[in-house]
C-alpha atoms as a PDB file:
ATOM      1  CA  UNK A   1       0.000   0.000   0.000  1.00  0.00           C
ATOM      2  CA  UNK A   2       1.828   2.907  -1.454  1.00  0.00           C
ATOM      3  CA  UNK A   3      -0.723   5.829  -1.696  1.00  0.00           C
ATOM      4  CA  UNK A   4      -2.910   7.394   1.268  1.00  0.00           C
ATOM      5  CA  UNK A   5      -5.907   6.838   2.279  1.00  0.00           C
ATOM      6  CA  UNK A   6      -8.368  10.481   1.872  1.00  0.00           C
ATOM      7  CA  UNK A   7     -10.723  10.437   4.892  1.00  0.00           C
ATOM      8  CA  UNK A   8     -13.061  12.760   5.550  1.00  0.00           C
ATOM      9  CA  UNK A   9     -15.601  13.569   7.721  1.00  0.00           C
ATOM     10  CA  UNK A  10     -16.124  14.716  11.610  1.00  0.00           C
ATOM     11  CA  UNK A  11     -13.749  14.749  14.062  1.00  0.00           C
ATOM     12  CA  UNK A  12     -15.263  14.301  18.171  1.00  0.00           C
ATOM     13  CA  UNK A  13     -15.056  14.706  21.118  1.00  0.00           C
ATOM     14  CA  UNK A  14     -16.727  11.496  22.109  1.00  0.00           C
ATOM     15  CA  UNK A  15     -18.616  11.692  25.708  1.00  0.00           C
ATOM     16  CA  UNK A  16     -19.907   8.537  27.187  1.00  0.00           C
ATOM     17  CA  UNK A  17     -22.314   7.411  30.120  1.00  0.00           C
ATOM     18  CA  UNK A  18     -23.199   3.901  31.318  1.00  0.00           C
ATOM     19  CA  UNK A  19     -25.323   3.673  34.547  1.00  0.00           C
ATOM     20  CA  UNK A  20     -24.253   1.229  37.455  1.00  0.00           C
ATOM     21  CA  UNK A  21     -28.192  -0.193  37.139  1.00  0.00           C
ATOM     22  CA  UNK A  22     -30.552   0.668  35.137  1.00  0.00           C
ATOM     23  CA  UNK A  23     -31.353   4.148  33.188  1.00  0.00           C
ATOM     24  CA  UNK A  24     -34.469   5.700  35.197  1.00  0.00           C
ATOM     25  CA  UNK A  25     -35.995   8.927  32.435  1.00  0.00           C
ATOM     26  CA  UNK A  26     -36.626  11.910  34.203  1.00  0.00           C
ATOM     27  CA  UNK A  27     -33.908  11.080  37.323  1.00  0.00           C
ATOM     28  CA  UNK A  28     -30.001  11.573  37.837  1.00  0.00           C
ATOM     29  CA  UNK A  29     -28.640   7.745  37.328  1.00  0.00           C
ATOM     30  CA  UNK A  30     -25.724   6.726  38.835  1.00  0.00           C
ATOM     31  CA  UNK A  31     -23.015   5.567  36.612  1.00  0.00           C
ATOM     32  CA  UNK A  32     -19.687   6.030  34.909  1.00  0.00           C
ATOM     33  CA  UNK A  33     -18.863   8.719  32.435  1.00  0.00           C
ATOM     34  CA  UNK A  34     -15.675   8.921  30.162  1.00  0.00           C
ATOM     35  CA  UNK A  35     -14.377  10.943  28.025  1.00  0.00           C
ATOM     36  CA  UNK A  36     -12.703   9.493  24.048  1.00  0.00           C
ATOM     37  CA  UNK A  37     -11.611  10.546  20.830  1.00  0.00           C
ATOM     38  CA  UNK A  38     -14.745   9.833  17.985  1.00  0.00           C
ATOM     39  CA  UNK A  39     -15.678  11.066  14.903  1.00  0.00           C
ATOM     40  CA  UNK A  40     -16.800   8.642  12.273  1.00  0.00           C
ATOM     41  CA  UNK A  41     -14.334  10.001  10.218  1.00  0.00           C
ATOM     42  CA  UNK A  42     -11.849  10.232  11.990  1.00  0.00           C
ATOM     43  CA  UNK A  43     -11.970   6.903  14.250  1.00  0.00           C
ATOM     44  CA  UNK A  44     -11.391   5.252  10.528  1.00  0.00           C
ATOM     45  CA  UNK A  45      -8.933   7.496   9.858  1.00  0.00           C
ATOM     46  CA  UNK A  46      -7.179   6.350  13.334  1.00  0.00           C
ATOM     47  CA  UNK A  47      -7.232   2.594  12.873  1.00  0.00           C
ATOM     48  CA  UNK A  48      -6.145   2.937   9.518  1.00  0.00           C
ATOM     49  CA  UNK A  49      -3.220   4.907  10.916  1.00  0.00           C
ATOM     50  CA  UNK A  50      -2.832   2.400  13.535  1.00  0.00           C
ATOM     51  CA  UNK A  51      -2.398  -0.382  11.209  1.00  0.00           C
ATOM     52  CA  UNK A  52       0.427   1.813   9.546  1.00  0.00           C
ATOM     53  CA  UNK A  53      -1.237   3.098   6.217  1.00  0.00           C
ATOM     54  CA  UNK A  54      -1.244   6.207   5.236  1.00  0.00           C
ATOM     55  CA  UNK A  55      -3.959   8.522   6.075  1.00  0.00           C
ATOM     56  CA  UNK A  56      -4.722  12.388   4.941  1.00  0.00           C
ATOM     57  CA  UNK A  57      -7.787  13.389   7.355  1.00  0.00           C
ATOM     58  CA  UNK A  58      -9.878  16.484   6.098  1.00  0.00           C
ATOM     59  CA  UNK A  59     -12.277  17.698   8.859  1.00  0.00           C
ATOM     60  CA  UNK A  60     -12.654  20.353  10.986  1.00  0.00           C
ATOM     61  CA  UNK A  61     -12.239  21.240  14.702  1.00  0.00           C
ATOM     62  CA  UNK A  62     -12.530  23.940  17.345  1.00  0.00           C
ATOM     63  CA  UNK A  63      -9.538  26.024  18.746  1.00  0.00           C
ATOM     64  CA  UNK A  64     -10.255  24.715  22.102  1.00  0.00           C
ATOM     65  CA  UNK A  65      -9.059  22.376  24.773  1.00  0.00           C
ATOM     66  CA  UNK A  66     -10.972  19.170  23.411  1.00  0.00           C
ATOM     67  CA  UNK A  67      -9.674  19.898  19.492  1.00  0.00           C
ATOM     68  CA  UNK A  68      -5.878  20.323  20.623  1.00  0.00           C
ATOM     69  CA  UNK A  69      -6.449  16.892  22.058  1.00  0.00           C
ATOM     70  CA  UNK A  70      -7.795  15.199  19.064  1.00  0.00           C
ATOM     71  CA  UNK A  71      -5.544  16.962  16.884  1.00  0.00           C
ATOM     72  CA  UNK A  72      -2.431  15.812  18.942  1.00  0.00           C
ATOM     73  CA  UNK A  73      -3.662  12.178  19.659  1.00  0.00           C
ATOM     74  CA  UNK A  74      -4.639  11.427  16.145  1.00  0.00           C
ATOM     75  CA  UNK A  75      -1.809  12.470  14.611  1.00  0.00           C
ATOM     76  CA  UNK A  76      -0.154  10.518  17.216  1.00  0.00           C
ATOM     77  CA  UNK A  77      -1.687   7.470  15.779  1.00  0.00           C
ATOM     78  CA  UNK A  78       0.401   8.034  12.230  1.00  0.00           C
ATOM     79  CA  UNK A  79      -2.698  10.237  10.653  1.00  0.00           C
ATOM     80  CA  UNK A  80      -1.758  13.688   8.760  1.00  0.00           C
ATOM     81  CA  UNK A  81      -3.795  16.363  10.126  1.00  0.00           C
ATOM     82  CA  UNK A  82      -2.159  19.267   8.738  1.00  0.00           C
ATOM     83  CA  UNK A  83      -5.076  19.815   6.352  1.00  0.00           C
ATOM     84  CA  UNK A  84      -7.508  20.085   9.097  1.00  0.00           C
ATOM     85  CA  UNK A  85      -9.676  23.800   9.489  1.00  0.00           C
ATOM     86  CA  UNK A  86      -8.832  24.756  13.443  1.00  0.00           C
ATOM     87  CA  UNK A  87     -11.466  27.695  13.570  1.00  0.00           C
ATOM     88  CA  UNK A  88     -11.573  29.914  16.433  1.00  0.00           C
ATOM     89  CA  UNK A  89     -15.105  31.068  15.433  1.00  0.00           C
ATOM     90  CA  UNK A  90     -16.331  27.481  16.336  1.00  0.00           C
ATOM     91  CA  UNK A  91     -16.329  24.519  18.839  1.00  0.00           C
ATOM     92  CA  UNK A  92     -15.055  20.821  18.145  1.00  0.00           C
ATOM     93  CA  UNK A  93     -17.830  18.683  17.727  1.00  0.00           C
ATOM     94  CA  UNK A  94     -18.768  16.174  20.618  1.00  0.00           C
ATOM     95  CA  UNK A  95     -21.074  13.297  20.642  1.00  0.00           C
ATOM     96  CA  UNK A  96     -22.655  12.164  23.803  1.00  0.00           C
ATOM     97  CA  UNK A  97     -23.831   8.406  24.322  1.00  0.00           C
ATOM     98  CA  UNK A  98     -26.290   7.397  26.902  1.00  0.00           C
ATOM     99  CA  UNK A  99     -25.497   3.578  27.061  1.00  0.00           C
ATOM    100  CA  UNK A 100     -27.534   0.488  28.757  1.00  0.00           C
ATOM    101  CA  UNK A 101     -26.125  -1.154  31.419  1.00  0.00           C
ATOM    102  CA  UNK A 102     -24.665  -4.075  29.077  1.00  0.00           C
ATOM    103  CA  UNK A 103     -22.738  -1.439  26.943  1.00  0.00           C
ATOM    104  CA  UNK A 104     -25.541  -1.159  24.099  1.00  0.00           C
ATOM    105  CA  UNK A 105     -26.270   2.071  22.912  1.00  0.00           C
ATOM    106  CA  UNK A 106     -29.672   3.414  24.505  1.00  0.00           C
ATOM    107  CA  UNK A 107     -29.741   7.260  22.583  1.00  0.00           C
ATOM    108  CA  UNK A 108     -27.056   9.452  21.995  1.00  0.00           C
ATOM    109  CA  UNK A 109     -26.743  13.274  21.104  1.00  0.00           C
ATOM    110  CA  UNK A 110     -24.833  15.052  18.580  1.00  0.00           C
ATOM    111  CA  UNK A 111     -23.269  18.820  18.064  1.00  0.00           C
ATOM    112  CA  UNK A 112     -21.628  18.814  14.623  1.00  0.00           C
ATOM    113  CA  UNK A 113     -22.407  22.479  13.447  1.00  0.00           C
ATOM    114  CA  UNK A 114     -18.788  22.971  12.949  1.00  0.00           C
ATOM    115  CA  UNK A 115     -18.509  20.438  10.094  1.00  0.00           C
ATOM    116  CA  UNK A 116     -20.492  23.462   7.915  1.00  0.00           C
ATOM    117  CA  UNK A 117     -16.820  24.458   7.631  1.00  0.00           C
ATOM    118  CA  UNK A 118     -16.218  21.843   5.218  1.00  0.00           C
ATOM    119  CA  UNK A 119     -17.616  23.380   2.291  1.00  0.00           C
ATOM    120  CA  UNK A 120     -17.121  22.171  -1.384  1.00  0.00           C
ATOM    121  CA  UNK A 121     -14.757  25.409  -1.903  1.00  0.00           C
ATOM    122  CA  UNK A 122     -12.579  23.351   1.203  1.00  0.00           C
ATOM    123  CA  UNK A 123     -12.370  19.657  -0.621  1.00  0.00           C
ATOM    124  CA  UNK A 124     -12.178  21.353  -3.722  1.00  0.00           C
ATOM    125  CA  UNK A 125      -9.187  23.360  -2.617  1.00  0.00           C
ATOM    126  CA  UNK A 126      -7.307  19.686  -1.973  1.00  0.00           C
ATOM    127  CA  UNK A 127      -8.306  18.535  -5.254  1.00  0.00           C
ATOM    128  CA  UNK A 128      -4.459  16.967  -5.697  1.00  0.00           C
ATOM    129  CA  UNK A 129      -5.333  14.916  -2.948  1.00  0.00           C
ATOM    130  CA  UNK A 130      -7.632  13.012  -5.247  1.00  0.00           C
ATOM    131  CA  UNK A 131      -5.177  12.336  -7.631  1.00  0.00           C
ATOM    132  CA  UNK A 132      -3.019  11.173  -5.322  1.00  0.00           C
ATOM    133  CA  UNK A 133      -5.161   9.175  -3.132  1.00  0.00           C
ATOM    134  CA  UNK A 134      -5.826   4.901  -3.173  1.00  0.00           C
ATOM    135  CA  UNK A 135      -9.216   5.596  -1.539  1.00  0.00           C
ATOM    136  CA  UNK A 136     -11.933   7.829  -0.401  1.00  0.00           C
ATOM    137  CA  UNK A 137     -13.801   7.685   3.099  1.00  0.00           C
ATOM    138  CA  UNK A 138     -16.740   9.840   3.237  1.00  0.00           C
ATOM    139  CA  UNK A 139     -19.334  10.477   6.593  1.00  0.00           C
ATOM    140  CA  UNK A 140     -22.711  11.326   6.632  1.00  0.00           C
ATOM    141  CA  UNK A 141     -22.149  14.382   8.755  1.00  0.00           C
ATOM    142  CA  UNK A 142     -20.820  16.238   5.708  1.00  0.00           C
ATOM    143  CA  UNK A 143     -22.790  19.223   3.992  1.00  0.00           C
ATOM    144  CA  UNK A 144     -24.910  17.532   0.727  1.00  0.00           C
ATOM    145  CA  UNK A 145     -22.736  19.752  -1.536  1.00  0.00           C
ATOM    146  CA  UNK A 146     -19.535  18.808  -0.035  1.00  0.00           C
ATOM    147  CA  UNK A 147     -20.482  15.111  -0.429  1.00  0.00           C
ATOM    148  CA  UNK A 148     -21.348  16.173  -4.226  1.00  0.00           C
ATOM    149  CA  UNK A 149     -17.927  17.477  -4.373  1.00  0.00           C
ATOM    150  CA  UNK A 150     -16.113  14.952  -3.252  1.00  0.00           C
ATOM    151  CA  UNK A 151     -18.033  12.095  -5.226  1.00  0.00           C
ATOM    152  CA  UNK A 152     -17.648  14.371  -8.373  1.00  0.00           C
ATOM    153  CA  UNK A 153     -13.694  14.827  -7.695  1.00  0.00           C
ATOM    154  CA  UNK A 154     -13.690  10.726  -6.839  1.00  0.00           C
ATOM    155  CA  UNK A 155     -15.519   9.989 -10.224  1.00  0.00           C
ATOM    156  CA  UNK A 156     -12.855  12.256 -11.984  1.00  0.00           C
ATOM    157  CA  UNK A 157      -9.731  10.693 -10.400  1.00  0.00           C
ATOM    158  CA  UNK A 158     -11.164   7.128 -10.923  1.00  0.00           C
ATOM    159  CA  UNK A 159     -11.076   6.438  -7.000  1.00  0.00           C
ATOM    160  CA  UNK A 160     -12.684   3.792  -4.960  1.00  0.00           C
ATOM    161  CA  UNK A 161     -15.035   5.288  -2.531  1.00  0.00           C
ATOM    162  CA  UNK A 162     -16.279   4.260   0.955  1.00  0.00           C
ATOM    163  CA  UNK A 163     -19.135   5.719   3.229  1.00  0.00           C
ATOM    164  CA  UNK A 164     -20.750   5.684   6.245  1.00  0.00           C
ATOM    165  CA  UNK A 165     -23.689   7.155   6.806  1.00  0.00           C
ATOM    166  CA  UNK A 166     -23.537   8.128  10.581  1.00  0.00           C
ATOM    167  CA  UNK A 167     -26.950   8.327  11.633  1.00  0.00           C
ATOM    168  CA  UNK A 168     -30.249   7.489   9.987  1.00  0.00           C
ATOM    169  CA  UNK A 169     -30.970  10.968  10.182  1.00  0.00           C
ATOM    170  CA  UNK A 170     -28.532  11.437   7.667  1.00  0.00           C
ATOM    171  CA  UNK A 171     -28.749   8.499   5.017  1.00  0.00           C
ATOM    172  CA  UNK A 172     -30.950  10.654   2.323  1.00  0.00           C
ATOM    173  CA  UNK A 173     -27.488  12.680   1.908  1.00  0.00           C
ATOM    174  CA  UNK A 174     -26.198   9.476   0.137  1.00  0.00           C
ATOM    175  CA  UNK A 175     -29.093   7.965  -2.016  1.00  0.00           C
ATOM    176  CA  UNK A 176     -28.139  10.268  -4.971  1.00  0.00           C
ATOM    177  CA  UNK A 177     -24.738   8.273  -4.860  1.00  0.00           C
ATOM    178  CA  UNK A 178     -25.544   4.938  -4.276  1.00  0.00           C
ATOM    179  CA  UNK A 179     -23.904   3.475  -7.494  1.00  0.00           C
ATOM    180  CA  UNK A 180     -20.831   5.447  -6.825  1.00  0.00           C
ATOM    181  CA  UNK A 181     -19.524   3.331  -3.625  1.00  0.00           C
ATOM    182  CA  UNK A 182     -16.902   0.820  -3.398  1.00  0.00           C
ATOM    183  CA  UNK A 183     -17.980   0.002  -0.096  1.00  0.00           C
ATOM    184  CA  UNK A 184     -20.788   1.135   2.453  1.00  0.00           C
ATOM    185  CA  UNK A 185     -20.750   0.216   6.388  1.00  0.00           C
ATOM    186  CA  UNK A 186     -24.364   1.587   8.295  1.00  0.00           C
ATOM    187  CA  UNK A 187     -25.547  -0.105  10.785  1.00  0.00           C
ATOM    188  CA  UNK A 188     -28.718  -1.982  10.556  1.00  0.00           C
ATOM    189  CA  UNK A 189     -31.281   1.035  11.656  1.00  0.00           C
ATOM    190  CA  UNK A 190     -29.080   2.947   8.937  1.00  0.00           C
ATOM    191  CA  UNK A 191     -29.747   0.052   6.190  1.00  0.00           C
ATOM    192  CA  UNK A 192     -32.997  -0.145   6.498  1.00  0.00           C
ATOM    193  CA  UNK A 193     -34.243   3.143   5.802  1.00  0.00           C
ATOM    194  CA  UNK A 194     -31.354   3.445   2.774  1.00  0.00           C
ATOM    195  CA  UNK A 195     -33.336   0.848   1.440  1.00  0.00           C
ATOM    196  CA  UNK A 196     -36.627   2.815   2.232  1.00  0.00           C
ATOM    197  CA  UNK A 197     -38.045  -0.647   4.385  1.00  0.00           C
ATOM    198  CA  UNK A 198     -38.110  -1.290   7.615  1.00  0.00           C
ATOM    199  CA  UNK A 199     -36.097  -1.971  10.330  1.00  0.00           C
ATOM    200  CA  UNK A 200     -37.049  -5.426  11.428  1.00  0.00           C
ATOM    201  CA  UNK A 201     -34.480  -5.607  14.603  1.00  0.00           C
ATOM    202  CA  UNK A 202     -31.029  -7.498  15.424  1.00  0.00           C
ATOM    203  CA  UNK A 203     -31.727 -10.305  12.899  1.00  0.00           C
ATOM    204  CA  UNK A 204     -29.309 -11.016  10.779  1.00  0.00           C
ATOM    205  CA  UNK A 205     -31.351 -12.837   8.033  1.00  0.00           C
ATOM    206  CA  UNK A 206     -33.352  -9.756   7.590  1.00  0.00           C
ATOM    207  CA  UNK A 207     -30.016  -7.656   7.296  1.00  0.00           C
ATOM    208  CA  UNK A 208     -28.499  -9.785   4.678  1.00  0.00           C
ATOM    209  CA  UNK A 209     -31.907  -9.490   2.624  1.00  0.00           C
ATOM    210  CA  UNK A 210     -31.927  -5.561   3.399  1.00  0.00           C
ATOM    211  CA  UNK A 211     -27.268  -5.542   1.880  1.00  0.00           C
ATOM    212  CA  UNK A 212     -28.994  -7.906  -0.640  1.00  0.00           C
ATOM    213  CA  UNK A 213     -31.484  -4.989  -1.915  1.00  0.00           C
ATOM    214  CA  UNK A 214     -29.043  -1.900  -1.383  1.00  0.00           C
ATOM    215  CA  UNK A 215     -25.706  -4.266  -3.330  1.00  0.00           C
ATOM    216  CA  UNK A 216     -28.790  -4.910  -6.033  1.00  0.00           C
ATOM    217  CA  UNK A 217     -29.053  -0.900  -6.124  1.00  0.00           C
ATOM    218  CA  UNK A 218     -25.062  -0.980  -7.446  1.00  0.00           C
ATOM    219  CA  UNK A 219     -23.072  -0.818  -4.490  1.00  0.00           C
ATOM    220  CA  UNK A 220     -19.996  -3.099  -4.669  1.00  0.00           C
ATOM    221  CA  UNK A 221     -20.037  -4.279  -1.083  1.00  0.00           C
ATOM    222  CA  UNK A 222     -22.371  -3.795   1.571  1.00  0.00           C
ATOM    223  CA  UNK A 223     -21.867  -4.404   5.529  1.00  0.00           C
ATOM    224  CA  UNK A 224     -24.599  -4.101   7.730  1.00  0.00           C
ATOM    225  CA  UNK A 225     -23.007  -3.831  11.688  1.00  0.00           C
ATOM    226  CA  UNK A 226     -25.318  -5.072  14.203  1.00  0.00           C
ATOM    227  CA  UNK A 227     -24.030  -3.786  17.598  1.00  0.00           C
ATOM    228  CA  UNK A 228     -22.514  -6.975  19.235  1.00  0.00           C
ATOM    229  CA  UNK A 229     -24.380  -9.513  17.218  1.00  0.00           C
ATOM    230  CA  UNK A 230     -21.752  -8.803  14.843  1.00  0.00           C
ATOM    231  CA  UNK A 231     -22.317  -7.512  10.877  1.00  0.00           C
ATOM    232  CA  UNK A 232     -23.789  -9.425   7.769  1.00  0.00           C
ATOM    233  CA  UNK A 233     -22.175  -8.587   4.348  1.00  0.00           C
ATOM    234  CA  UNK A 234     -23.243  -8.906   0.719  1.00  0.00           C
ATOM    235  CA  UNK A 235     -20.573  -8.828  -2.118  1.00  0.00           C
ATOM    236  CA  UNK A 236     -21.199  -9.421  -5.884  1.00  0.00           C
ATOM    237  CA  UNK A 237     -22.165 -13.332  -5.562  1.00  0.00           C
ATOM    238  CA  UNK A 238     -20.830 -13.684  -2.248  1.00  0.00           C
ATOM    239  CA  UNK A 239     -22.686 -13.250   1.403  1.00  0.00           C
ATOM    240  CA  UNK A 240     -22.133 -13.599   4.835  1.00  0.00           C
ATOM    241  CA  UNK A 241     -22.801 -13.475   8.488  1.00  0.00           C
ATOM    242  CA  UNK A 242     -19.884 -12.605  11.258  1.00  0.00           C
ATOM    243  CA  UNK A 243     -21.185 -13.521  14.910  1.00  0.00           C
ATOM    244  CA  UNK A 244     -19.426 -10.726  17.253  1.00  0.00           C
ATOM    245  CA  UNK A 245     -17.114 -13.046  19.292  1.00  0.00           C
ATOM    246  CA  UNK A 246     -15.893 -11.401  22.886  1.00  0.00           C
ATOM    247  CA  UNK A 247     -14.955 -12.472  26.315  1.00  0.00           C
ATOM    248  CA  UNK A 248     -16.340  -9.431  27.886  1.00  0.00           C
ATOM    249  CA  UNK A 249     -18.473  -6.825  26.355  1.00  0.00           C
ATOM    250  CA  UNK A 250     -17.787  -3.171  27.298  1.00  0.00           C
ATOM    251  CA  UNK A 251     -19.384  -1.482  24.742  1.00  0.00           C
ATOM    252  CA  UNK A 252     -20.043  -0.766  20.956  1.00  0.00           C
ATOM    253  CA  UNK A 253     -18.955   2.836  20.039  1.00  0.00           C
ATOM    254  CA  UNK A 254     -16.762   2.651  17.488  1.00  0.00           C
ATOM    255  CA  UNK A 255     -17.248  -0.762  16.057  1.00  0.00           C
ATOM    256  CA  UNK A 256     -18.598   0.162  12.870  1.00  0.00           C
ATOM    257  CA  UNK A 257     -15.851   2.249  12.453  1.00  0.00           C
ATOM    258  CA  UNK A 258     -13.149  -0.247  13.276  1.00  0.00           C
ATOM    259  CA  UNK A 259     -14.772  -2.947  10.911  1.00  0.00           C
ATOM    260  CA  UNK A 260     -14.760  -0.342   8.194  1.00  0.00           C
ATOM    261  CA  UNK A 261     -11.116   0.420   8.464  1.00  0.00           C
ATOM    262  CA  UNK A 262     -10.151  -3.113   8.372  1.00  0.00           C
ATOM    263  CA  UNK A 263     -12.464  -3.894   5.812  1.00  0.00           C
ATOM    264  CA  UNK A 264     -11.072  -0.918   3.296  1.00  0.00           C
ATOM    265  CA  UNK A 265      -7.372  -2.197   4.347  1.00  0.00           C
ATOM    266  CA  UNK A 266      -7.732  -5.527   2.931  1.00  0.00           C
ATOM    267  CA  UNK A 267      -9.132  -4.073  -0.078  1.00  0.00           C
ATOM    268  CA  UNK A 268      -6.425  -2.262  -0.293  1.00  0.00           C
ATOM    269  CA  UNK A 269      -3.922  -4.605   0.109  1.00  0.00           C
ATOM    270  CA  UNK A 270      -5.916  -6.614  -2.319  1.00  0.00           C
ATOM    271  CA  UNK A 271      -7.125 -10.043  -0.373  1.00  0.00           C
ATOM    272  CA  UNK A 272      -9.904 -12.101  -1.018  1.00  0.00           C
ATOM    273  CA  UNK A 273     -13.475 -10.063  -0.159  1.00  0.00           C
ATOM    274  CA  UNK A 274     -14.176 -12.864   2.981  1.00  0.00           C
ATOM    275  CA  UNK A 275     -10.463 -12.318   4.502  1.00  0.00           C
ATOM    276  CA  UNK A 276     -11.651  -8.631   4.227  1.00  0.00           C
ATOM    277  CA  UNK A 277     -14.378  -9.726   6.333  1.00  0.00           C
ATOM    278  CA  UNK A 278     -12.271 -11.580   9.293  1.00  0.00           C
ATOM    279  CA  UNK A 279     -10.119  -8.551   9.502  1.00  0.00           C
ATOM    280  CA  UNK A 280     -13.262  -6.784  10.190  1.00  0.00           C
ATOM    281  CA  UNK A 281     -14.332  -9.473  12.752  1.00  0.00           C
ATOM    282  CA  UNK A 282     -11.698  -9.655  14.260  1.00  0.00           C
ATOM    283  CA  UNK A 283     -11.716  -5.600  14.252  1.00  0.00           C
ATOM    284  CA  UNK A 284     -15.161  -6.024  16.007  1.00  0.00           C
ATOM    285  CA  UNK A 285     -13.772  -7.967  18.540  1.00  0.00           C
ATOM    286  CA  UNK A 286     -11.200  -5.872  20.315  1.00  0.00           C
ATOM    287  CA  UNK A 287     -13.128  -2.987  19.945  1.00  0.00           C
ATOM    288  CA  UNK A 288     -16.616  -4.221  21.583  1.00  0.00           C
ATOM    289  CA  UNK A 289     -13.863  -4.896  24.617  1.00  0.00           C
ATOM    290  CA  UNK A 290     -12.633  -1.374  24.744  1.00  0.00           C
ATOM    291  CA  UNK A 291     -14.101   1.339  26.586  1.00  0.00           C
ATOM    292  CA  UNK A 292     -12.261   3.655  24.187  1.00  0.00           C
ATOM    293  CA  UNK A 293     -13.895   4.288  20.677  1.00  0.00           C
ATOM    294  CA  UNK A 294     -10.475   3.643  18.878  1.00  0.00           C
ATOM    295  CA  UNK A 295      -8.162   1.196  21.027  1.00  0.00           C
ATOM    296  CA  UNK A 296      -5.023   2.921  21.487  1.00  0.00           C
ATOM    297  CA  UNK A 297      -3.118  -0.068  21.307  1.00  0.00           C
ATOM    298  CA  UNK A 298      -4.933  -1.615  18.020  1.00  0.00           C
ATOM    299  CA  UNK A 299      -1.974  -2.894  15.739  1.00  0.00           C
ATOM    300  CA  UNK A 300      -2.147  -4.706  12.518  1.00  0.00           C
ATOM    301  CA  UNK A 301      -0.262  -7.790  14.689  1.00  0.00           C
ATOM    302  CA  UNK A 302      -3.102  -7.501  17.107  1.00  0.00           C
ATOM    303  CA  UNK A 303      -5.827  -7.799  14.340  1.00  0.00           C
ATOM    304  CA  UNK A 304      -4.108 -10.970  12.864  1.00  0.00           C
END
């Protein structure tokens, strides 16, 4: 793997809760609260770096405390973030996760009005990067004319692209490219409405018919992650189901984003579509046992 990997998409400040019983609405709960980097974008963009590819992140974050810390530890992690917008007119998006006792994600909130700072004039501006780049990563928490832009500039330069769409609030951003992706990782809420049915729970028979309809629609490869039941996948004429396999569940932020990394680096290094699919696995796996979104000690000797 010679050329980098072109992420972009929202960088975090991930903020998460899980109560020591269970969640009572309308009280204080008891529980544990910690603090992680996140960012769809950008937790790809750190196990990709982790794994020692190349990595070019574009995003944005606030000239505050919490952005001088992402900035710092992902670049730490081998990603270049010297493209990154640091405005001082904003704040660095956070994401807060209220989780269930057993780790699964109850609801979560979401500030991410600084990504309107990545505008099509931005991407367009690191239009070289396109030529240069192996791959695309693209999150749904991009402006719809920014996505535009960087599908158009993809298109042009020929290059593979893979998305995410972030949150089922934000899936209609990527219908209008649907036969332009390489490779597309929602989770199964996130599937279902792409596919405008739906969503029929944490069965995987249902997913694979749901990456069955969308892979129909053109994309190349479809994964649907299903929290800690694991992720179904649907590739030209081949199809799947991955069981999450754990000692200990902690929790799942970040899963999706770890299988996607590892998923787009065996593409990349050009193995077989199902080996693609144990890297994500196994991906899955350390992550669902880390309290941290990205797993600072995630190697490419730890995946295998």
């Amino acid at each position: 793997m010679s050329d980098p990997i072109l992420v972009i998409g929202a960088s975090l400040l991930d903020t998460k809760g899980k109560p020591l019983a269970g969640l009572e609405p309308g009280a204080s709960n008891p529980g544990v609260i910690q603090r992680t980097r996140g960012g769809t974008a950008r937790n790809v963009a750190e196990n990709l770096g982790r794994y020692g590819a190349e990595v070019i992140l574009l995003s944005a974050l606030g000239d505050d405390i919490s952005g001088q810390w992402l900035q710092r530890a992902t670049a730490e992690a081998g990603v270049d973030m010297s493209r990154v917008i640091v405005s001082p007119a904003h704040r660095t998006g956070s994401y807060i996760a209220f989780l269930e006792t057993d780790g699964t994600l109850s609801v979560a909130l979401n500030d991410t009005s600084v990504m309107e700072i990545i505008t099509p004039d931005y991407v367009q501006s690191h239009a070289d990067l396109f030529a240069e780049a192996s791959m695309l990563f693209i999150d749904g928490s991009l402006p719809e004319a920014t996505i535009k832009t960087a599908v158009e500039l993809a298109r042009a330069h020929k290059l593979p692209i893979c998305a995410d769409p972030s949150s089922v609030r934000l899936v209609h951003k990527f219908r209008p490219y649907i036969r332009d992706f390489k490779l597309i990782v929602p989770n199964e809420v996130e599937a279902s409405a792409m596919a405008n049915g739906e969503f029929a729970g944490f069965d995987p028979d249902a997913s694979l018919d749901v990456a069955r309809r969308l892979e129909r629609q053109g994309i190349e490869t479809v994964v649907i992650t299903l929290s800690d039941f694991g992720f179904v996948y649907v590739s030209h004429d081949e199809s799947g189901y991955f069981p999450a396999k754990y000692h200990t569940f902690v929790d799942s932020t970040g899963t999706g984003d770890a299988i996607t990394a590892a998923i787009m680096f065996g593409m990349l290094e050009e193995i077989p579509i199902t080996e693609c699919m144990r890297l994500g696995a196994a991906a899955a796996s350390l992550t669902l046992q880390s309290d941290e979104s990205v797993r600072t000690d995630l190697s490419l000797d730890l995946l295998y």
